[in-house]
Protein backbone atom coordinates (compact mmCIF):
# COMPACT_ATOMS: atom_id res chain seq x y z
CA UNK A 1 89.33 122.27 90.89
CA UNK A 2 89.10 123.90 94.13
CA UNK A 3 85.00 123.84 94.00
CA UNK A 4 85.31 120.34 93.22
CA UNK A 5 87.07 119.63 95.72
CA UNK A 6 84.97 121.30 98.35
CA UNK A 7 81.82 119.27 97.24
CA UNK A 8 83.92 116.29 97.58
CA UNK A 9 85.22 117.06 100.79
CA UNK A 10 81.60 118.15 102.14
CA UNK A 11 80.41 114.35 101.52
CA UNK A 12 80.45 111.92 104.07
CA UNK A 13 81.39 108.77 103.44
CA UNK A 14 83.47 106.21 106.03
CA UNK A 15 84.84 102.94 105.13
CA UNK A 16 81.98 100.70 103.79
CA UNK A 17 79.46 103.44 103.55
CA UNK A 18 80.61 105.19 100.46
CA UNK A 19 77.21 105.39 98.62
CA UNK A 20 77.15 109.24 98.69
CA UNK A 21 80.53 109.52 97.60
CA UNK A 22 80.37 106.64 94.60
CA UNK A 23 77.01 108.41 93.59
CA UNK A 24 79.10 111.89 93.01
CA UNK A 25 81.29 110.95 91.15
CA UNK A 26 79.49 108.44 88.77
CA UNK A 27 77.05 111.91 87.84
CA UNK A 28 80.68 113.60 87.71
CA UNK A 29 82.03 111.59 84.75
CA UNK A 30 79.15 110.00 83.23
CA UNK A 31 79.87 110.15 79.48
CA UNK A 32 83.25 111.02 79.87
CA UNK A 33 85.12 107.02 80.43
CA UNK A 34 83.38 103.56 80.55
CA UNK A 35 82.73 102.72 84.06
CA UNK A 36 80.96 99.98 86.48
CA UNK A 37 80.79 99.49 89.91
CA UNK A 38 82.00 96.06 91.71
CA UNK A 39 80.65 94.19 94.52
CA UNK A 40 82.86 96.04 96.90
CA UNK A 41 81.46 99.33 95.68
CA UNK A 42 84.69 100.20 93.59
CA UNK A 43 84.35 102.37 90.37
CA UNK A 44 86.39 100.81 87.71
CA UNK A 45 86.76 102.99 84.74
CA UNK A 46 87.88 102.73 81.28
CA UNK A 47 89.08 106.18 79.67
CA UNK A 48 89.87 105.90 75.41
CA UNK A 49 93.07 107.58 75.04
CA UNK A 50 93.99 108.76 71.52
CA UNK A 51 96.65 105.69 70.93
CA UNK A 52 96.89 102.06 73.06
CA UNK A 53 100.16 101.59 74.64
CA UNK A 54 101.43 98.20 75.09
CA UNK A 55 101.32 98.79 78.76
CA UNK A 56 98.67 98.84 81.00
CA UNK A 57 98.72 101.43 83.54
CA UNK A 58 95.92 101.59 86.77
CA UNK A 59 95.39 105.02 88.62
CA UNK A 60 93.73 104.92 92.18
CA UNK A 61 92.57 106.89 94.49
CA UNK A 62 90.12 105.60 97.39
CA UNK A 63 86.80 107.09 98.29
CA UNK A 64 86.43 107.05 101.96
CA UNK A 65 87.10 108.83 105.45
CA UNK A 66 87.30 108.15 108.66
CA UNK A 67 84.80 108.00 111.26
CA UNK A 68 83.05 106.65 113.55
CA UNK A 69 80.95 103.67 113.69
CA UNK A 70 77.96 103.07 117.04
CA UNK A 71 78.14 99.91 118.84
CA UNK A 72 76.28 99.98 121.70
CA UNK A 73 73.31 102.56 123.24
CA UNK A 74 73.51 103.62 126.87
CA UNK A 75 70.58 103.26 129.20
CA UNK A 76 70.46 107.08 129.31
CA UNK A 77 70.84 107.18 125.89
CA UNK A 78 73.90 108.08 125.11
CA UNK A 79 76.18 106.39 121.96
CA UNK A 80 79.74 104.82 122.38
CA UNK A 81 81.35 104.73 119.43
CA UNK A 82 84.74 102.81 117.73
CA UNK A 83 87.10 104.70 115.20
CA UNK A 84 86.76 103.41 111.44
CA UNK A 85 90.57 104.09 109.87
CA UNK A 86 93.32 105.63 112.52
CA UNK A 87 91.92 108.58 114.47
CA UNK A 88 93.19 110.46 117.72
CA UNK A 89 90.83 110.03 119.86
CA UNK A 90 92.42 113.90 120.61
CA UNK A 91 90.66 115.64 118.05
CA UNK A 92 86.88 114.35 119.23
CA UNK A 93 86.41 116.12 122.22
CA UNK A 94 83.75 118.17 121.90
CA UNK A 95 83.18 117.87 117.58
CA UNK A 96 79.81 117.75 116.44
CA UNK A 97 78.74 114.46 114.25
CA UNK A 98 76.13 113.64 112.08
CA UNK A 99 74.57 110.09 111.90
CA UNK A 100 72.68 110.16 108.64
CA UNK A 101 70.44 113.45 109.48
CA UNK A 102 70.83 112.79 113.16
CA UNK A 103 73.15 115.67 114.66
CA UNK A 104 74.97 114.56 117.80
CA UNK A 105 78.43 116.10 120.09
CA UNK A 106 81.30 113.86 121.10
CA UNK A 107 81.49 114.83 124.80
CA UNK A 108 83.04 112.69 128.04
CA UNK A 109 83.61 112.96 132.05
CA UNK A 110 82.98 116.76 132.36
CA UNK A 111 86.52 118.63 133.06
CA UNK A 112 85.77 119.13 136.44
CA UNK A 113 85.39 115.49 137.27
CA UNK A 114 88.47 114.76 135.65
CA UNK A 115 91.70 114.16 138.33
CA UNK A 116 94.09 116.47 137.46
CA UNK A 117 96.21 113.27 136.24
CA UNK A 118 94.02 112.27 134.11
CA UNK A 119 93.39 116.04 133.11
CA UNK A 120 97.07 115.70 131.70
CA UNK A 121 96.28 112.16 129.37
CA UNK A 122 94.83 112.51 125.81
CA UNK A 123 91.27 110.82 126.30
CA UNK A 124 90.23 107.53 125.06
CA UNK A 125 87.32 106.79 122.71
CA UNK A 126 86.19 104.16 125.36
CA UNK A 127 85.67 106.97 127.73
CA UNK A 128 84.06 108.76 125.28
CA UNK A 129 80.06 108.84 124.15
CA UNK A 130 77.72 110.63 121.40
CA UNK A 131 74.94 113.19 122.75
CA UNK A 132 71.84 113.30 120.54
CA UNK A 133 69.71 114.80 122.73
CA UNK A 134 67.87 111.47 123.37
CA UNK A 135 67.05 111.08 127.68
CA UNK A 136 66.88 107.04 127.06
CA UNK A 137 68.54 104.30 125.27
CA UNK A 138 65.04 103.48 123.77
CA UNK A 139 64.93 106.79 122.72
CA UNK A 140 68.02 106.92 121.28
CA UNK A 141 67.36 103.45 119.46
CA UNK A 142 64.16 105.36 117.75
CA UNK A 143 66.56 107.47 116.05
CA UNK A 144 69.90 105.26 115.37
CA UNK A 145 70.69 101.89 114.89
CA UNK A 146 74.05 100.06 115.90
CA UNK A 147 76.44 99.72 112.96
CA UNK A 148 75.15 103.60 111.94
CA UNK A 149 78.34 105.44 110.94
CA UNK A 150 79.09 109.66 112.24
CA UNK A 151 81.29 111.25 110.86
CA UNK A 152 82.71 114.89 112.05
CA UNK A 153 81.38 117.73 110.58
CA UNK A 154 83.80 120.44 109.10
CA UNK A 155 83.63 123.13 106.80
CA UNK A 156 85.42 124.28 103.62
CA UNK A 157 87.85 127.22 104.10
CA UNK A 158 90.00 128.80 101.74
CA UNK A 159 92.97 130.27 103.58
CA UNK A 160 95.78 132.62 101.60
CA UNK A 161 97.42 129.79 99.57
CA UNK A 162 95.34 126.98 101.31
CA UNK A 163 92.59 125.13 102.31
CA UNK A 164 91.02 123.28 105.32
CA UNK A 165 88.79 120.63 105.01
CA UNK A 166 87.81 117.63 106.57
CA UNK A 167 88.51 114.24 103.83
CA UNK A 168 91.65 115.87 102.29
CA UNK A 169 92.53 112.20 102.43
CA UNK A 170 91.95 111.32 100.22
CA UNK A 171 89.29 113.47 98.40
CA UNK A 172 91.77 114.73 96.55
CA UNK A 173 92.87 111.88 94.96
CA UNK A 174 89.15 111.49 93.66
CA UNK A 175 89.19 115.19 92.45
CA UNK A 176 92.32 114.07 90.72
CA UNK A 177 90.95 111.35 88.74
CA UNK A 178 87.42 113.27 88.07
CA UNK A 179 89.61 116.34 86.57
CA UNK A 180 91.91 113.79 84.40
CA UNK A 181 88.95 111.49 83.12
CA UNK A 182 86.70 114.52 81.64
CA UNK A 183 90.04 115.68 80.05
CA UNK A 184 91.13 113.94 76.67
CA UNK A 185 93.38 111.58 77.32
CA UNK A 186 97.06 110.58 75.06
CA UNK A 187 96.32 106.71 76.14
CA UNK A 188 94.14 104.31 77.25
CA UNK A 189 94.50 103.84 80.94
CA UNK A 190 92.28 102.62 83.54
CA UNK A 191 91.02 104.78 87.05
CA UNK A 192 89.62 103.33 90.20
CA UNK A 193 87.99 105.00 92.93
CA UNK A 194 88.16 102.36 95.25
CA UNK A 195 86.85 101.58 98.67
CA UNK A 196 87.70 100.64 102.39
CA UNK A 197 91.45 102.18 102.30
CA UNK A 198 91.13 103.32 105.66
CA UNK A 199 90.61 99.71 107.20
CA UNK A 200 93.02 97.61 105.19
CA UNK A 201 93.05 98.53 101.45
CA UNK A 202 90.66 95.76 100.60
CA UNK A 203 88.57 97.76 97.37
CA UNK A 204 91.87 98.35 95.50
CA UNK A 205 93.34 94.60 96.15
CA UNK A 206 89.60 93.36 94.46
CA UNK A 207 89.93 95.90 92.15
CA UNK A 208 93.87 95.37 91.00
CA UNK A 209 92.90 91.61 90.13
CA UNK A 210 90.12 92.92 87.73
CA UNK A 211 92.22 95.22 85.37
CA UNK A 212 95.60 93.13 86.21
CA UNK A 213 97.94 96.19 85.47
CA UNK A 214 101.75 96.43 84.65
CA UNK A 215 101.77 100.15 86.55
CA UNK A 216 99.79 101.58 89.02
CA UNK A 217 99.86 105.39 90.13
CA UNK A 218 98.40 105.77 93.80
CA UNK A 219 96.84 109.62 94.02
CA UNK A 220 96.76 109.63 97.82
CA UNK A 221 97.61 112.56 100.22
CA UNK A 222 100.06 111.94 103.34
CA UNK A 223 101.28 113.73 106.91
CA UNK A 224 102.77 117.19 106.21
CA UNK A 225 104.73 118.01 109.77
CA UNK A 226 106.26 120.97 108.99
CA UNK A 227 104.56 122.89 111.96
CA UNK A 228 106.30 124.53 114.80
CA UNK A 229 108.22 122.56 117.10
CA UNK A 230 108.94 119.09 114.73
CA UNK A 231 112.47 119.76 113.35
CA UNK A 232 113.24 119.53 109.75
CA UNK A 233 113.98 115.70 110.05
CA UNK A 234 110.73 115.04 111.19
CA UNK A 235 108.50 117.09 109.11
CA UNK A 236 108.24 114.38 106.32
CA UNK A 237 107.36 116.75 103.77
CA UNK A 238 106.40 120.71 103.50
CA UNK A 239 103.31 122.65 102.26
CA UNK A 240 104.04 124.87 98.90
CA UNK A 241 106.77 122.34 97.88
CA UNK A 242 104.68 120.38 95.26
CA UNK A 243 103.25 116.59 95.89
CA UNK A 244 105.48 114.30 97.82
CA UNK A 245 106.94 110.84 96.08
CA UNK A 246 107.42 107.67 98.22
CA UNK A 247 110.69 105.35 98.22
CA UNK A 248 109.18 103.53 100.73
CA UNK A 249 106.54 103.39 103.98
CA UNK A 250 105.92 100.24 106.06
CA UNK A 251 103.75 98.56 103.40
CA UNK A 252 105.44 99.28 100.30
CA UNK A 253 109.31 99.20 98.95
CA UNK A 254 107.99 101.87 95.81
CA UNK A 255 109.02 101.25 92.08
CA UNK A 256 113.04 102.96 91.95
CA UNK A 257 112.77 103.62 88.22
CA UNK A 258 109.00 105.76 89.29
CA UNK A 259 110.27 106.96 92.09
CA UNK A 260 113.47 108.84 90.17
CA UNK A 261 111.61 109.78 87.20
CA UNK A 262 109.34 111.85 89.30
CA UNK A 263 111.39 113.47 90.85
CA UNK A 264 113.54 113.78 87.86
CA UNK A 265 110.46 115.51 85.48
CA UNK A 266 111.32 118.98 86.12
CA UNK A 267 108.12 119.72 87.89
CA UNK A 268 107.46 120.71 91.80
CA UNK A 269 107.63 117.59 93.62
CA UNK A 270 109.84 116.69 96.68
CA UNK A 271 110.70 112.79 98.28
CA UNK A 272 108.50 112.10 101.55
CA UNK A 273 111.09 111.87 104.19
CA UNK A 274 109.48 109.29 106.26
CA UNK A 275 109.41 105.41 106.03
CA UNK A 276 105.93 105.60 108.21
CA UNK A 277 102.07 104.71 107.25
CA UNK A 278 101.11 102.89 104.52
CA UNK A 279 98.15 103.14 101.56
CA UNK A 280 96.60 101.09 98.84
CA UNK A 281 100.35 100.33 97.25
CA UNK A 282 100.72 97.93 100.31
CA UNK A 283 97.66 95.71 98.23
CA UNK A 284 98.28 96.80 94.83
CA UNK A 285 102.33 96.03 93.91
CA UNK A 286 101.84 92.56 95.85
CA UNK A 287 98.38 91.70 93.51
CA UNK A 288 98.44 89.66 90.16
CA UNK A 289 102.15 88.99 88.97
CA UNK A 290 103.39 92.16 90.90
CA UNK A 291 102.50 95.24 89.90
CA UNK A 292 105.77 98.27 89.51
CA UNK A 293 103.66 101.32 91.84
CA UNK A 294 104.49 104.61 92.97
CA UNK A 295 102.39 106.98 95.25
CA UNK A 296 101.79 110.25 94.50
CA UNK A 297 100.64 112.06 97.48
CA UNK A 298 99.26 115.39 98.43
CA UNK A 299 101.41 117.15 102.06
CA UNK A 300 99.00 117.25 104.21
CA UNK A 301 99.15 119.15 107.56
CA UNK A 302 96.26 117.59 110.27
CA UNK A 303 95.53 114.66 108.23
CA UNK A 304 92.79 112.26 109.83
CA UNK A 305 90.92 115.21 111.55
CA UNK A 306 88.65 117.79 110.59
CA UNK A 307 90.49 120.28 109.87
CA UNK A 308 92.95 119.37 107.25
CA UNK A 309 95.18 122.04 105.67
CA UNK A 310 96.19 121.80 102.16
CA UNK A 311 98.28 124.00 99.71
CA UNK A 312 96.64 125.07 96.89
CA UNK A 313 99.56 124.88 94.58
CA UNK A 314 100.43 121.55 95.59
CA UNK A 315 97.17 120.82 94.32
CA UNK A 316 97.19 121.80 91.13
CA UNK A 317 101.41 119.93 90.68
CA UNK A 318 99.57 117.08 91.83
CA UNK A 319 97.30 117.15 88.59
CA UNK A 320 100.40 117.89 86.21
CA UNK A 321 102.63 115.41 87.69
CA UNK A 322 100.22 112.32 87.39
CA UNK A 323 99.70 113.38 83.72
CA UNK A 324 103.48 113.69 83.59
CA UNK A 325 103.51 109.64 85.32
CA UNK A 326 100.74 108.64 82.85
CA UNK A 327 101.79 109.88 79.71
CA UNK A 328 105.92 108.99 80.11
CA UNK A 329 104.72 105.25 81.38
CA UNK A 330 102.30 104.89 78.58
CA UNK A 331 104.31 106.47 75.86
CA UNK A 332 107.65 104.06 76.95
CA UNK A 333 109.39 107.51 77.85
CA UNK A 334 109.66 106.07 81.24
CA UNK A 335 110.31 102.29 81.64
C-alpha cells in the first residue's frame, strides 16, 4: 500500500491537469473493474461483486492537488503565479516547482529589502514570482506558456509510524479505491476517481448524475491539528487514532445513520471535531434525488503543502473501514 502510495503521491497533477494521474491509475486496474473516462476526465468504474444488492452505492475519491497555475511573464522574465485549490501562500517561499520539465524556485523581495513590518506579515502570492533561470520575458515565453501549471516538488519519506508526502490529499483516497477494486469484491458497487475537487467539486457533481447512487462513501483525507500549541479542542482529529468520520463541515450536514454506524463498527475510527472545510459531499448528497453520504477521511497533519504527514496505521483502518461501509450498506446490515 505504502509503495503505492508513494508513486501516487510522486505524480503531479493540479486541478484540470490530471492526465498523469488518470493515466496511473487506468494501467493500475485495467482488467480488474469496467471503467471509462468522462468529458471532465473522471474515471467511472464498474467493479462485479459476487451478489447485486438492491442498493446502489458510489465510492469517490478525487485525483488532483494543488498548485499553481502562470498568468503573466515579467519583462525580466520572471513568472507570477495564482494558487489552484486553497494554499498558504506561507509554505512557497523559497520551494522549488516544476512546470512540465521546466524546474523553477518560488522566491520574492529579498529579506533584506523587506521593512521589518512587513518582515513580520506572511507574504502574498501577488508579491511573489517563479525563477527559471530565464534573463527575459521572451526567454521565459520560449520555455512556458501562460495557463502552464507548477506544482511543488516533495519527496516520499517514511518516518517511524508515518509518512510525508506532498498530495496526501487526496492520493490516498485513490490508493484506496486502486487497493479495493483489484480485490474481489461481496457486491457490485461503483468507484470514481474524479476531478477538479480542489476548485469546487465539479468532476464528482458530473460524475454523481451518471451512476445516480442511493449511497456515496467520500475517501478523502482532512486537517490533523494535533501539533504543539493548538489545544485539544482545536486539533480536529489526531494521528494513530484511525480515519476520522464527519457529522458535518460547511458544505455538508453528513448521513446520521453513516455517521453512527462508523463509528459504531468496532474498528479504529474517531469523529472529526471540526464543522470547517468542505469536499466532494458538498456536490454529491445535493445531486440526483439526494444522495445519503458520509466522508471517510484520512488525519492529516500539513495538509495543502508539501510536506504532509500521515500515520501509517490510519492508513491501513482507512482500507478496512470503507470495506466495513461498503459491505454493511450493500448487504442491508446498515440502512
Amino acid at each position: 500500500m505504502l509503495d503505492l502510495l508513494k508513486k501516487l503521491c510522486l505524480l503531479d497533477g493540479t486541478s484540470g491537469s490530471e492526465d498523469n494521474i488518470r493515466n496511473f491509475i487506468i494501467e493500475e486496474i485495467k482488467g480488474h473493474c469496467e471503467y471509462k473516462v468522462d468529458n471532465l476526465g473522471n474515471i467511472i468504474c464498474f467493479k462485479k461483486g459476487k451478489k447485486r444488492s438492491d442498493k446502489c452505492l458510489m465510492l469517490d475519491a478525487h485525483m488532483d492537488e494543488v498548485g499553481l497555475i502562470i498568468t503573466a511573464v515579467t519583462a525580466d522574465g520572471f513568472l507570477k503565479f495564482e494558487t489552484v485549490g486553497g494554499m498558504d501562500a506561507s509554505v512557497l517561499m523559497f520551494k522549488t516547482v516544476k512546470i512540465g520539465e521546466i524546474t523553477g524556485v518560488i522566491s520574492g523581495k529579498p529579506v533584506h529589502l523587506i521593512s521589518k513590518e512587513d518582515a513580520k506579515k506572511a507574504p502574498k502570492t501577488d508579491a511573489l514570482y517563479i525563477d527559471i533561470g530565464a534573463s527575459s520575458k521572451e526567454e521565459a515565453l520560449s520555455l512556458i506558456r501562460l495557463g502552464d501549471t507548477a506544482v511543488i516538488q516533495s519527496d516520499f519519506t517514511v518516518m517511524g509510524e508515518s509518512v510525508k508526502a506532498k498530495a496526501i490529499d487526496d492520493r490516498i483516497g485513490c490508493a484506496v479505491l486502486i487497493t479495493l477494486l483489484k480485490e474481489k469484491a461481496e457486491y457490485d458497487y461503483f468507484a470514481v476517481f474524479s476531478t477538479q475537487e480542489e476548485i469546487g467539486t465539479r468532476g464528482a457533481r458530473v460524475a454523481t448524475f451518471a451512476i445516480n447512487p442511493d449511497f456515496a462513501l467520500v475517501l478523502e483525507a482532512t486537517t490533523a491539528a494535533d501539533i504543539a500549541g493548538v489545544s485539544e479542542d482545536k486539533s480536529v482529529c489526531n494521528l494513530g487514532c484511525g480515519p476520522a468520520v464527519s457529522f458535518m463541515d460547511r458544505a455538508t450536514a453528513y448521513d446520521r445513520t453513516l455517521y453512527n454506524a462508523a463509528l459504531n463498527s468496532g474498528l479504529s475510527v474517531q469523529p472529526k471535531r471540526a464543522v470547517a472545510g468542505g469536499n466532494n459531499s458538498g456536490a454529491i448528497h445535493l445531486s440526483c434525488e439526494g444522495i445519503r453520504t458520509l466522508a471517510i477521511s484520512l488525519p492529516c497533519r500539513y495538509i495543502h503543502s508539501p510536506s504532509c504527514v500521515a500515520n501509517i496505521s490510519d492508513i491501513e483502518n482507512m482500507i478496512k473501514l470503507t470495506k466495513y461501509m461498503l459491505n454493511g450498506i450493500l448487504s442491508g446490515e446498515i440502512k
